[in-house]
N, C-alpha and C. Protein backbone atom coordinates (compact mmCIF):
# COMPACT_ATOMS: atom_id res chain seq x y z
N UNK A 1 -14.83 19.31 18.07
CA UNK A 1 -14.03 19.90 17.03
C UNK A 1 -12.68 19.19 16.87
N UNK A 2 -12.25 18.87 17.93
CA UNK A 2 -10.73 18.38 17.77
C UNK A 2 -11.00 17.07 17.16
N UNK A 3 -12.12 16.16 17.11
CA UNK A 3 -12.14 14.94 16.45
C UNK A 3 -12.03 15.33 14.61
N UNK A 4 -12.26 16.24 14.17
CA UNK A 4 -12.01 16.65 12.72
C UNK A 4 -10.47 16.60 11.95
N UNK A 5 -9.49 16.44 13.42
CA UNK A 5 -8.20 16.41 13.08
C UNK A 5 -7.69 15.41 13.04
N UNK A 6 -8.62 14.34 13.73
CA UNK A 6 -7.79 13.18 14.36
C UNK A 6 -7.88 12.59 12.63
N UNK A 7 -6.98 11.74 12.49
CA UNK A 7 -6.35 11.15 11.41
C UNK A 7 -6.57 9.55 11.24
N UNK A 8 -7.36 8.67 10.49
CA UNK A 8 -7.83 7.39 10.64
C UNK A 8 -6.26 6.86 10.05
N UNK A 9 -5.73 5.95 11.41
CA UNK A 9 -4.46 5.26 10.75
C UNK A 9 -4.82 3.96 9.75
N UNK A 10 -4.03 3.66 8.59
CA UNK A 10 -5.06 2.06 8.01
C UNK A 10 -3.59 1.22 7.01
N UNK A 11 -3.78 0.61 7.10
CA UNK A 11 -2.60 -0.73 6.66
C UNK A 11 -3.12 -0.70 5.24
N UNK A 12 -2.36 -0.19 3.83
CA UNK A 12 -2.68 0.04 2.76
C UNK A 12 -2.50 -1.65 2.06
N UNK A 13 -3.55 -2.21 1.39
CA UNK A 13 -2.71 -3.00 0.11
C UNK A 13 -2.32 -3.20 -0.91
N UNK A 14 -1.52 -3.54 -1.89
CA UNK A 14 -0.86 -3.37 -2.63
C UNK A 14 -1.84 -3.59 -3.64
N UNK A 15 -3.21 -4.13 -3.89
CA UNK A 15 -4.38 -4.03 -4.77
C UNK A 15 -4.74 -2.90 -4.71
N UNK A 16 -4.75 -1.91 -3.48
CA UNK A 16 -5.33 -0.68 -4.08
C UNK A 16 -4.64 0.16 -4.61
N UNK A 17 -3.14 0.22 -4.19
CA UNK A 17 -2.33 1.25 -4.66
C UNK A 17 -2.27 0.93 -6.54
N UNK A 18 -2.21 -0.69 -6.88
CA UNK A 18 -2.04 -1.03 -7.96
C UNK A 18 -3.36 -0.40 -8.93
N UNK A 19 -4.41 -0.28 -8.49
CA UNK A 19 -5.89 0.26 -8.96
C UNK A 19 -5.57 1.64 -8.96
N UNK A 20 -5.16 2.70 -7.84
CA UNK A 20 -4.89 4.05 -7.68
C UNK A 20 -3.54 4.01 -9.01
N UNK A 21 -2.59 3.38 -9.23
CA UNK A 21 -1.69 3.69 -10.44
C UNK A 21 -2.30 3.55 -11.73
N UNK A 22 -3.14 2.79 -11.79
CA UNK A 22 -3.53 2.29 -13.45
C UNK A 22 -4.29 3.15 -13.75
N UNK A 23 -5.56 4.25 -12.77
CA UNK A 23 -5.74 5.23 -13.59
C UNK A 23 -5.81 6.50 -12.06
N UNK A 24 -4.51 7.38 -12.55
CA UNK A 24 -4.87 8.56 -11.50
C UNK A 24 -5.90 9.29 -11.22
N UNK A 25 -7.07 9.09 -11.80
CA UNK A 25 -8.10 10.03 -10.65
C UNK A 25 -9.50 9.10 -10.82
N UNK A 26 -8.74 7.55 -10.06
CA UNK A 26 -9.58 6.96 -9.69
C UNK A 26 -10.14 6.98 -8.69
N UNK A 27 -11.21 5.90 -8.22
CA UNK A 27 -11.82 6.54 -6.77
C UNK A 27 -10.45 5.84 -5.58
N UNK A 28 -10.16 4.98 -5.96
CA UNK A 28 -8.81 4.28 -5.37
C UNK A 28 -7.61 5.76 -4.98
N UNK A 29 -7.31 6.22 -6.57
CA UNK A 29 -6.20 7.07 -6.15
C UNK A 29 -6.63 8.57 -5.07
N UNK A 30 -8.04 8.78 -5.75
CA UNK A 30 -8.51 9.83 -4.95
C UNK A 30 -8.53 9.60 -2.81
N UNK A 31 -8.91 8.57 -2.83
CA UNK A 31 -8.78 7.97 -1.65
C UNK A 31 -7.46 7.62 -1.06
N UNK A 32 -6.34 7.57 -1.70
CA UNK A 32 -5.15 7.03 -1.10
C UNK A 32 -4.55 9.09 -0.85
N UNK A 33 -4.98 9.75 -1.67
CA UNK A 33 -4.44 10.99 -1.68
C UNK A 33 -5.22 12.00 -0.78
N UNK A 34 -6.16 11.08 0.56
CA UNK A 34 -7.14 11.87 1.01
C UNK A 34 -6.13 12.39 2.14
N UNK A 35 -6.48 13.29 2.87
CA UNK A 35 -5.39 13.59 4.28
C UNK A 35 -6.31 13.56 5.40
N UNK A 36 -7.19 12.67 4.97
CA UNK A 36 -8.05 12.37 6.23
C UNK A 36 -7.58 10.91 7.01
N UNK A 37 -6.93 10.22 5.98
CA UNK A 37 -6.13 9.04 6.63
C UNK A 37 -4.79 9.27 6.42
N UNK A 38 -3.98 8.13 7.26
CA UNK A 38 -2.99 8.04 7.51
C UNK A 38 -2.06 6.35 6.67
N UNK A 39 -1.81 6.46 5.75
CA UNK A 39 -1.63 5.23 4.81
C UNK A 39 -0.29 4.30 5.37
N UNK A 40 -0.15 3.56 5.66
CA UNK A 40 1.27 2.59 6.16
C UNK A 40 0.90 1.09 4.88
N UNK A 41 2.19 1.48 4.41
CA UNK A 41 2.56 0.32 3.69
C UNK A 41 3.62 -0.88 3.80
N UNK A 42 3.50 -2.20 4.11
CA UNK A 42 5.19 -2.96 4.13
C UNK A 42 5.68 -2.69 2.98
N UNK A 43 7.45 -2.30 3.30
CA UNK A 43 7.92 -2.42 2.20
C UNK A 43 8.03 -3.80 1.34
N UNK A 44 7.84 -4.51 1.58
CA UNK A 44 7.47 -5.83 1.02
C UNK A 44 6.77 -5.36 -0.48
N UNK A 45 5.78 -5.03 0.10
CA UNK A 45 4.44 -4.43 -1.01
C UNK A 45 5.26 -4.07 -2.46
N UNK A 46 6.65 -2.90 -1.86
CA UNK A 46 7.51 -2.52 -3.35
C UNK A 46 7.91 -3.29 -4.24
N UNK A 47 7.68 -4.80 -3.88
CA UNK A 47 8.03 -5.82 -4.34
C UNK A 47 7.15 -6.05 -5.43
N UNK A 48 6.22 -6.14 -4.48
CA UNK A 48 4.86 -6.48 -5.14
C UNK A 48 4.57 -5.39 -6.87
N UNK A 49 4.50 -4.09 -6.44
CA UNK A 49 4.31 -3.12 -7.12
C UNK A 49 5.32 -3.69 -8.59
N UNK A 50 6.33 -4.00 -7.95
CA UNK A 50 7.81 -3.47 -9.01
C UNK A 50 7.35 -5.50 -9.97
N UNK A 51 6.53 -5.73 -9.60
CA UNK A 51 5.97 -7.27 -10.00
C UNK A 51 5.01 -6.69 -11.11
N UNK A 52 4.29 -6.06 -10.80
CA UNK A 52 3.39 -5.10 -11.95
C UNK A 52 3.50 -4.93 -12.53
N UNK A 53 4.74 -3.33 -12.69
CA UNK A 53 4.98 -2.55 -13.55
C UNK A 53 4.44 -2.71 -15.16
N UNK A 54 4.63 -3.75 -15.63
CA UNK A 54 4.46 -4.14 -17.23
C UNK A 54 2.62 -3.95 -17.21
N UNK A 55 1.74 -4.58 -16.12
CA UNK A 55 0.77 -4.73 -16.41
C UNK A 55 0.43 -3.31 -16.40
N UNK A 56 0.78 -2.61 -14.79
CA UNK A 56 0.13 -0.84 -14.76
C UNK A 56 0.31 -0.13 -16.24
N UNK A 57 2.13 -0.09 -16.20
CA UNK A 57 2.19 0.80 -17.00
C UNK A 57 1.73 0.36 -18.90
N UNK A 58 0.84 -0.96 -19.45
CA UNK A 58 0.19 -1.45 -19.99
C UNK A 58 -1.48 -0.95 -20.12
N UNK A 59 -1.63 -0.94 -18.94
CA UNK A 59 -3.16 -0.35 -18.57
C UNK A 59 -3.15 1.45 -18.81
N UNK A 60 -2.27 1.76 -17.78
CA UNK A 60 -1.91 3.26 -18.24
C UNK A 60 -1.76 3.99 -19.57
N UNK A 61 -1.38 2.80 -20.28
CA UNK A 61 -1.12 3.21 -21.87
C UNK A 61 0.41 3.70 -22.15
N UNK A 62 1.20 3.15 -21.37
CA UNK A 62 2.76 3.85 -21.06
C UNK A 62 4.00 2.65 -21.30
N UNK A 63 4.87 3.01 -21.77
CA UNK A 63 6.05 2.32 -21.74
C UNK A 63 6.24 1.99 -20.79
N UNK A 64 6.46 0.80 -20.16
CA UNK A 64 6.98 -0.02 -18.59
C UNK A 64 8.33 0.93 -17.92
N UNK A 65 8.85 1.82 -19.10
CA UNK A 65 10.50 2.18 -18.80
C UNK A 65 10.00 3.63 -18.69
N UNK A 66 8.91 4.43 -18.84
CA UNK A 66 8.61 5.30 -18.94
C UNK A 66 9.35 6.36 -17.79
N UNK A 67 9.20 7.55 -17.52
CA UNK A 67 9.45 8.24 -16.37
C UNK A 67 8.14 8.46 -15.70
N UNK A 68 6.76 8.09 -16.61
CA UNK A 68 5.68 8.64 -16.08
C UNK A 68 4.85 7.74 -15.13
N UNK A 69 5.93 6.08 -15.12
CA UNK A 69 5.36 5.15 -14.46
C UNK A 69 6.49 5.49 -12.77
N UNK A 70 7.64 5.96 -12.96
CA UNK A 70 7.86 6.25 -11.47
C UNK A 70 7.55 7.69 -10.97
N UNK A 71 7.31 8.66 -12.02
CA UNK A 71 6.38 9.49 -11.22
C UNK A 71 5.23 9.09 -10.50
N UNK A 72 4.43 8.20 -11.01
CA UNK A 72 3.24 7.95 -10.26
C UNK A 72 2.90 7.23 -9.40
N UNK A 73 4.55 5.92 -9.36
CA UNK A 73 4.80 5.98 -8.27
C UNK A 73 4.83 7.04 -6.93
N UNK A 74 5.74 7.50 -7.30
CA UNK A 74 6.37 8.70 -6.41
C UNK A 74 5.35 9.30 -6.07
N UNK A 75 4.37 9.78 -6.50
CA UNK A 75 3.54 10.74 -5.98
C UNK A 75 2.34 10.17 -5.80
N UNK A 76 2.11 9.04 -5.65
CA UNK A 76 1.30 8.17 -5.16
C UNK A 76 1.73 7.87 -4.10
N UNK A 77 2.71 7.47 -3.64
CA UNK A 77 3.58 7.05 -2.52
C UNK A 77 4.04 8.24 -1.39
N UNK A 78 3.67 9.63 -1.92
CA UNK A 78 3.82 10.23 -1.15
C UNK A 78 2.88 10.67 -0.07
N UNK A 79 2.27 9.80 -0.31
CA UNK A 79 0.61 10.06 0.52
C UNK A 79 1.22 8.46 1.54
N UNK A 80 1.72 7.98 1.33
CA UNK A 80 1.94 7.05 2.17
C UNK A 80 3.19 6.48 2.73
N UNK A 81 3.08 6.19 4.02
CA UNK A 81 4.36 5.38 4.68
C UNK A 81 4.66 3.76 4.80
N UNK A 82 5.93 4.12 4.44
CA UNK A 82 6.35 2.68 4.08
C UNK A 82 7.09 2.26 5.33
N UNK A 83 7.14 1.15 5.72
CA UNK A 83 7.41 0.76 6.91
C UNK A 83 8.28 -0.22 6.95
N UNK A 84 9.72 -0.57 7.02
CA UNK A 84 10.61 -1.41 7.16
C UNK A 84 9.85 -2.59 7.62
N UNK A 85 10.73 -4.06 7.56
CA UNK A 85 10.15 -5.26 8.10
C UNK A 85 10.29 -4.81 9.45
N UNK A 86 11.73 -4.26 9.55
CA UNK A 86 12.34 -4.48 10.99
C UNK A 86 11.28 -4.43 12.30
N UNK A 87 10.58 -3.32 11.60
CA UNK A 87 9.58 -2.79 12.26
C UNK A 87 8.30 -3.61 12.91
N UNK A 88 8.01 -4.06 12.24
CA UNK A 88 6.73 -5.02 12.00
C UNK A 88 7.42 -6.45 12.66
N UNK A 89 8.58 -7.05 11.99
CA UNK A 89 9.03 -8.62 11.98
C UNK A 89 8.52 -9.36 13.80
N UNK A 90 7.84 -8.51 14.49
CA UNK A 90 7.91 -9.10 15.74
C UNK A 90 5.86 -9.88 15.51
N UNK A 91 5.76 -9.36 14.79
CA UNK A 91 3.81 -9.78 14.55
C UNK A 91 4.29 -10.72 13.20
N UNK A 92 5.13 -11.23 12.83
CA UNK A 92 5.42 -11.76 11.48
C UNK A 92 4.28 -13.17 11.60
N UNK A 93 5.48 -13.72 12.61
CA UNK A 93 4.99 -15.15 13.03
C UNK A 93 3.46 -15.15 12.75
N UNK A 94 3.11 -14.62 13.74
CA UNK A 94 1.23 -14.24 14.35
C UNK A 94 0.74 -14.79 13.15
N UNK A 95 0.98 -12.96 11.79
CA UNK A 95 0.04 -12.85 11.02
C UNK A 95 0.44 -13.86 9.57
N UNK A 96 1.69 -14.74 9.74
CA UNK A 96 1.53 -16.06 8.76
C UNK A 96 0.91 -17.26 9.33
N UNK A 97 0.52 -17.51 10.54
CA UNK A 97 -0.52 -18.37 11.41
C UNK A 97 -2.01 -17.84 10.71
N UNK A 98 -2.27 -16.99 10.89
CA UNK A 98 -3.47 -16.39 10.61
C UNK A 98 -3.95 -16.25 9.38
N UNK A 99 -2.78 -16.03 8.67
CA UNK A 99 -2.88 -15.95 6.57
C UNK A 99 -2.87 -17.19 6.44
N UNK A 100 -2.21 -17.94 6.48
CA UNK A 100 -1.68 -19.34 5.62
C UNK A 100 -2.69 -20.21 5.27
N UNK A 101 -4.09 -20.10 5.42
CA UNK A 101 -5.23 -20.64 5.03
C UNK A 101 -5.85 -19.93 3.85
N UNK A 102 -5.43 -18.94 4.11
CA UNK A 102 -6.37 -17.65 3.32
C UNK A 102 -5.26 -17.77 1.79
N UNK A 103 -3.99 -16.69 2.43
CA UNK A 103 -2.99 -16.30 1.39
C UNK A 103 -2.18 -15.64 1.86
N UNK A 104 -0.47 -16.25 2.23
CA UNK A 104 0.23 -16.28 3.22
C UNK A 104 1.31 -15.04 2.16
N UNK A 105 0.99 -14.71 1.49
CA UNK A 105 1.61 -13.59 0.68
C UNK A 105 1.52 -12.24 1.04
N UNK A 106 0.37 -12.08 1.68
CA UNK A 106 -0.69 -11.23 2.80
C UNK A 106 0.15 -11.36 4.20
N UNK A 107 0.84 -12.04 4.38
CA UNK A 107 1.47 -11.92 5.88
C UNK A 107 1.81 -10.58 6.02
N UNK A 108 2.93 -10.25 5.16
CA UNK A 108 3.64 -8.58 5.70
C UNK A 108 2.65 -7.52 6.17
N UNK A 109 1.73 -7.48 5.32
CA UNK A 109 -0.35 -6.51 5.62
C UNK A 109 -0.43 -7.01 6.99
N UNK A 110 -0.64 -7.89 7.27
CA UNK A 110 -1.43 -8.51 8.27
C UNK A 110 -0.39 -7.97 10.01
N UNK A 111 0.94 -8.23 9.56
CA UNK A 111 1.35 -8.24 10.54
C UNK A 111 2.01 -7.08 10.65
N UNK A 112 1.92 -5.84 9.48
CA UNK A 112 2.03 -4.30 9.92
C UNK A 112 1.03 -3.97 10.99
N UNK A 113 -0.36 -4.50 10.41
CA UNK A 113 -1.71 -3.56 10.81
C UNK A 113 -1.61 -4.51 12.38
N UNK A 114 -1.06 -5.33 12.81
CA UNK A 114 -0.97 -5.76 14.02
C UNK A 114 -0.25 -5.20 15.07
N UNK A 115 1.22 -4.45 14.31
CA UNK A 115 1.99 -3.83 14.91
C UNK A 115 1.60 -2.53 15.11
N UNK A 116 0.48 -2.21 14.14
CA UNK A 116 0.26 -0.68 14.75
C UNK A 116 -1.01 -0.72 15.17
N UNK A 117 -1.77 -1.93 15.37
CA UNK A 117 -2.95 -1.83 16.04
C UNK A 117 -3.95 -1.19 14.87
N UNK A 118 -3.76 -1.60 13.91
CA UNK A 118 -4.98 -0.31 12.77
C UNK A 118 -5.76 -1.27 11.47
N UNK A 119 -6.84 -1.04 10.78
CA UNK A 119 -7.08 -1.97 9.93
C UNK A 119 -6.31 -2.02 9.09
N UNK A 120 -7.00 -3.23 8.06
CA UNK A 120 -5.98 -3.27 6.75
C UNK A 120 -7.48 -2.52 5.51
């Protein structure tokens, strides 16, 4: 019984949250809003997101300046934790060794889910 509580920790990326914004009751957003996991994001990622905006709130059908594009931020984001570099910056190195073949943009992902031991 007590395994029903335990909470799957997982290193979010900024492709799914971007899929969970463009339409809210996607299978993406439904999944980021589950409370069966535990969501950790780099703040890096806000970067990423705030790189979007024109396309989401485009797809959404919304003015880029809208209020309804940082609500959905916001309450998308409240299902998840955002995690300073500070935090992470000690797996930095590691996980740009490990990206930089692939896509070294992916470092901050790589080297959260290292620091907390959890997938991406």
């Amino acid at each position: 019984m007590e395994r029903d509580k335990e909470r799957i920790r997982i290193v979010i990326d900024t492709n799914v949250l971007i899929g969970a914004l463009v339409k809210d009751n996607s299978f993406k957003a439904r999944i980021v809003k589950d409370r069966h996991f535990d969501f950790f994001f780099p703040d890096y990622g806000h970067i990423e997101i705030e790189k979007f905006r024109e396309y989401i709130s485009t797809k959404r059908g919304k003015v880029p300046a809208a209020p309804s594009f940082d609500y959905a931020i916001t309450f998308l984001l409240d299902s998840v934790t955002t995690v300073p570099r500070q935090l992470y910056k000690d797996q930095v190195q590691r996980a740009y060794e490990e990206m930089a073949a692939i896509d070294p943009r992916d470092t901050p992902f790589l080297a959260l889910a290292l620091h907390l031991e959890s997938p991406i």
